[in-house]
C-alpha atoms as a PDB file:
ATOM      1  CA  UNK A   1       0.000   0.000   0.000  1.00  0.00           C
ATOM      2  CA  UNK A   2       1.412   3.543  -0.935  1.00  0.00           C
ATOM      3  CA  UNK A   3       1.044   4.234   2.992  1.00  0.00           C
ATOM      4  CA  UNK A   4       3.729   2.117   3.990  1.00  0.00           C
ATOM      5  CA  UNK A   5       6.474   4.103   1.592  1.00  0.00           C
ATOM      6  CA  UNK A   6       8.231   6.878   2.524  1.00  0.00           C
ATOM      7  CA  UNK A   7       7.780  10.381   1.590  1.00  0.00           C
ATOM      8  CA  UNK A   8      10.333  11.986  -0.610  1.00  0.00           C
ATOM      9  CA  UNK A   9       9.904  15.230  -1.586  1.00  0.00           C
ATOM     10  CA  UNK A  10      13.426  16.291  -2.554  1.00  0.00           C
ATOM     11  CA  UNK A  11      16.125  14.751  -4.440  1.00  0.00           C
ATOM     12  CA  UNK A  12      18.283  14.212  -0.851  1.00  0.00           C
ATOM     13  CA  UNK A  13      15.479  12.382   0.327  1.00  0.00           C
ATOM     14  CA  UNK A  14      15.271   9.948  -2.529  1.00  0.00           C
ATOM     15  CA  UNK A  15      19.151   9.974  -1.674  1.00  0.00           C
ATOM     16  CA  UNK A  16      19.133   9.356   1.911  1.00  0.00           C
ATOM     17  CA  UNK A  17      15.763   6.606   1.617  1.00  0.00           C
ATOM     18  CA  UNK A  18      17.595   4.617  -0.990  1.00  0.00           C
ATOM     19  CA  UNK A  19      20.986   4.496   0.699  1.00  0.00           C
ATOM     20  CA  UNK A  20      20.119   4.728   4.064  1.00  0.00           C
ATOM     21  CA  UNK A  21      22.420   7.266   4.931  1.00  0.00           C
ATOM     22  CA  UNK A  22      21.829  10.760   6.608  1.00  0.00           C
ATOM     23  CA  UNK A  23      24.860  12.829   4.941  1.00  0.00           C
ATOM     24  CA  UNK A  24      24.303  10.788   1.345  1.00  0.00           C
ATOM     25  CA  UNK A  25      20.771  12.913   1.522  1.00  0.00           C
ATOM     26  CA  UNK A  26      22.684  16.242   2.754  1.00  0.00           C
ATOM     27  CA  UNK A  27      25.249  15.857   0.039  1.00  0.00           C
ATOM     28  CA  UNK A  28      23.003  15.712  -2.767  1.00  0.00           C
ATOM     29  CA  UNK A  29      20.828  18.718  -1.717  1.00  0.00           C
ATOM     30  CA  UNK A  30      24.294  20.832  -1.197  1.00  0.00           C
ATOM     31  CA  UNK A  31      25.154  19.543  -4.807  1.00  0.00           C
ATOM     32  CA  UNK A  32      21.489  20.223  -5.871  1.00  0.00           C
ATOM     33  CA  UNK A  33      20.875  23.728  -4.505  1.00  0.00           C
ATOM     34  CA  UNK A  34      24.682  24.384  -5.207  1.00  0.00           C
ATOM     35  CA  UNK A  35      24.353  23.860  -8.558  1.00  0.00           C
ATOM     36  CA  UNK A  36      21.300  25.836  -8.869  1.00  0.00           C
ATOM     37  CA  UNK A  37      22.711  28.937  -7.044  1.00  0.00           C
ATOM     38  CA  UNK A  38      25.602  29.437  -9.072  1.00  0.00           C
ATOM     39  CA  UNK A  39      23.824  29.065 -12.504  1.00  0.00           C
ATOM     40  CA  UNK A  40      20.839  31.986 -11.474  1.00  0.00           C
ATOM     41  CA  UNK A  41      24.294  33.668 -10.307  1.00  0.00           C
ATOM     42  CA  UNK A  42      26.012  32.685 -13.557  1.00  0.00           C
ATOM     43  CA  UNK A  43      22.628  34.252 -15.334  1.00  0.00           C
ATOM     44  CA  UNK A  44      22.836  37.169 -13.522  1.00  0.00           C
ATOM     45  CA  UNK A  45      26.039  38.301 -14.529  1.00  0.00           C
ATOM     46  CA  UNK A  46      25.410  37.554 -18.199  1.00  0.00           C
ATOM     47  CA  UNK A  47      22.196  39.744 -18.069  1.00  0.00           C
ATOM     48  CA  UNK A  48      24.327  42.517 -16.203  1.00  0.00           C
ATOM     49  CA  UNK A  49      26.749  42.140 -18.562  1.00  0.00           C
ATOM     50  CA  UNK A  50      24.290  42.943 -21.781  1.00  0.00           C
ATOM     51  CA  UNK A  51      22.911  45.792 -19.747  1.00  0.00           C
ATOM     52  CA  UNK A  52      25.775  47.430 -19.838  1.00  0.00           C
ATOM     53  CA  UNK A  53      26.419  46.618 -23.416  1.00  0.00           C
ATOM     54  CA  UNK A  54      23.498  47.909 -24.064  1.00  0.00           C
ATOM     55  CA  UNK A  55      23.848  51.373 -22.091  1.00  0.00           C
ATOM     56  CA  UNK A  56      27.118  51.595 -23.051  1.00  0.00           C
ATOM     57  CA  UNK A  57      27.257  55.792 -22.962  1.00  0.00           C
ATOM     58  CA  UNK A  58      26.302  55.686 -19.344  1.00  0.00           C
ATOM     59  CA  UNK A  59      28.808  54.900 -16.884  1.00  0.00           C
ATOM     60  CA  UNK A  60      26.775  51.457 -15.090  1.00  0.00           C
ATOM     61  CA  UNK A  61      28.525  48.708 -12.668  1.00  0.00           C
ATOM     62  CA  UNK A  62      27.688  45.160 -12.788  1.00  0.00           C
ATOM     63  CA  UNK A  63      26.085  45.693  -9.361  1.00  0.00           C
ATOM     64  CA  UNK A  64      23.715  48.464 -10.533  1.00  0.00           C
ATOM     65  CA  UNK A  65      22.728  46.378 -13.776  1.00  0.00           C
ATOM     66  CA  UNK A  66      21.807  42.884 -11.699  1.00  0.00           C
ATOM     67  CA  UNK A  67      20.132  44.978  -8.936  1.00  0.00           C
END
Protein backbone atom coordinates (compact mmCIF):
# COMPACT_ATOMS: atom_id res chain seq x y z
CA UNK A 1 0.00 0.00 0.00
CA UNK A 2 1.41 3.54 -0.93
CA UNK A 3 1.04 4.23 2.99
CA UNK A 4 3.73 2.12 3.99
CA UNK A 5 6.47 4.10 1.59
CA UNK A 6 8.23 6.88 2.52
CA UNK A 7 7.78 10.38 1.59
CA UNK A 8 10.33 11.99 -0.61
CA UNK A 9 9.90 15.23 -1.59
CA UNK A 10 13.43 16.29 -2.55
CA UNK A 11 16.12 14.75 -4.44
CA UNK A 12 18.28 14.21 -0.85
CA UNK A 13 15.48 12.38 0.33
CA UNK A 14 15.27 9.95 -2.53
CA UNK A 15 19.15 9.97 -1.67
CA UNK A 16 19.13 9.36 1.91
CA UNK A 17 15.76 6.61 1.62
CA UNK A 18 17.60 4.62 -0.99
CA UNK A 19 20.99 4.50 0.70
CA UNK A 20 20.12 4.73 4.06
CA UNK A 21 22.42 7.27 4.93
CA UNK A 22 21.83 10.76 6.61
CA UNK A 23 24.86 12.83 4.94
CA UNK A 24 24.30 10.79 1.35
CA UNK A 25 20.77 12.91 1.52
CA UNK A 26 22.68 16.24 2.75
CA UNK A 27 25.25 15.86 0.04
CA UNK A 28 23.00 15.71 -2.77
CA UNK A 29 20.83 18.72 -1.72
CA UNK A 30 24.29 20.83 -1.20
CA UNK A 31 25.15 19.54 -4.81
CA UNK A 32 21.49 20.22 -5.87
CA UNK A 33 20.88 23.73 -4.51
CA UNK A 34 24.68 24.38 -5.21
CA UNK A 35 24.35 23.86 -8.56
CA UNK A 36 21.30 25.84 -8.87
CA UNK A 37 22.71 28.94 -7.04
CA UNK A 38 25.60 29.44 -9.07
CA UNK A 39 23.82 29.06 -12.50
CA UNK A 40 20.84 31.99 -11.47
CA UNK A 41 24.29 33.67 -10.31
CA UNK A 42 26.01 32.68 -13.56
CA UNK A 43 22.63 34.25 -15.33
CA UNK A 44 22.84 37.17 -13.52
CA UNK A 45 26.04 38.30 -14.53
CA UNK A 46 25.41 37.55 -18.20
CA UNK A 47 22.20 39.74 -18.07
CA UNK A 48 24.33 42.52 -16.20
CA UNK A 49 26.75 42.14 -18.56
CA UNK A 50 24.29 42.94 -21.78
CA UNK A 51 22.91 45.79 -19.75
CA UNK A 52 25.77 47.43 -19.84
CA UNK A 53 26.42 46.62 -23.42
CA UNK A 54 23.50 47.91 -24.06
CA UNK A 55 23.85 51.37 -22.09
CA UNK A 56 27.12 51.60 -23.05
CA UNK A 57 27.26 55.79 -22.96
CA UNK A 58 26.30 55.69 -19.34
CA UNK A 59 28.81 54.90 -16.88
CA UNK A 60 26.78 51.46 -15.09
CA UNK A 61 28.53 48.71 -12.67
CA UNK A 62 27.69 45.16 -12.79
CA UNK A 63 26.09 45.69 -9.36
CA UNK A 64 23.71 48.46 -10.53
CA UNK A 65 22.73 46.38 -13.78
CA UNK A 66 21.81 42.88 -11.70
CA UNK A 67 20.13 44.98 -8.94
Amino acid sequence: AAGDLPRVDSMGEVARTSLGMHRAGSAVNVGVYGYTFLGQASYLLVLGTSLQQVFFSERLCLYVAVA
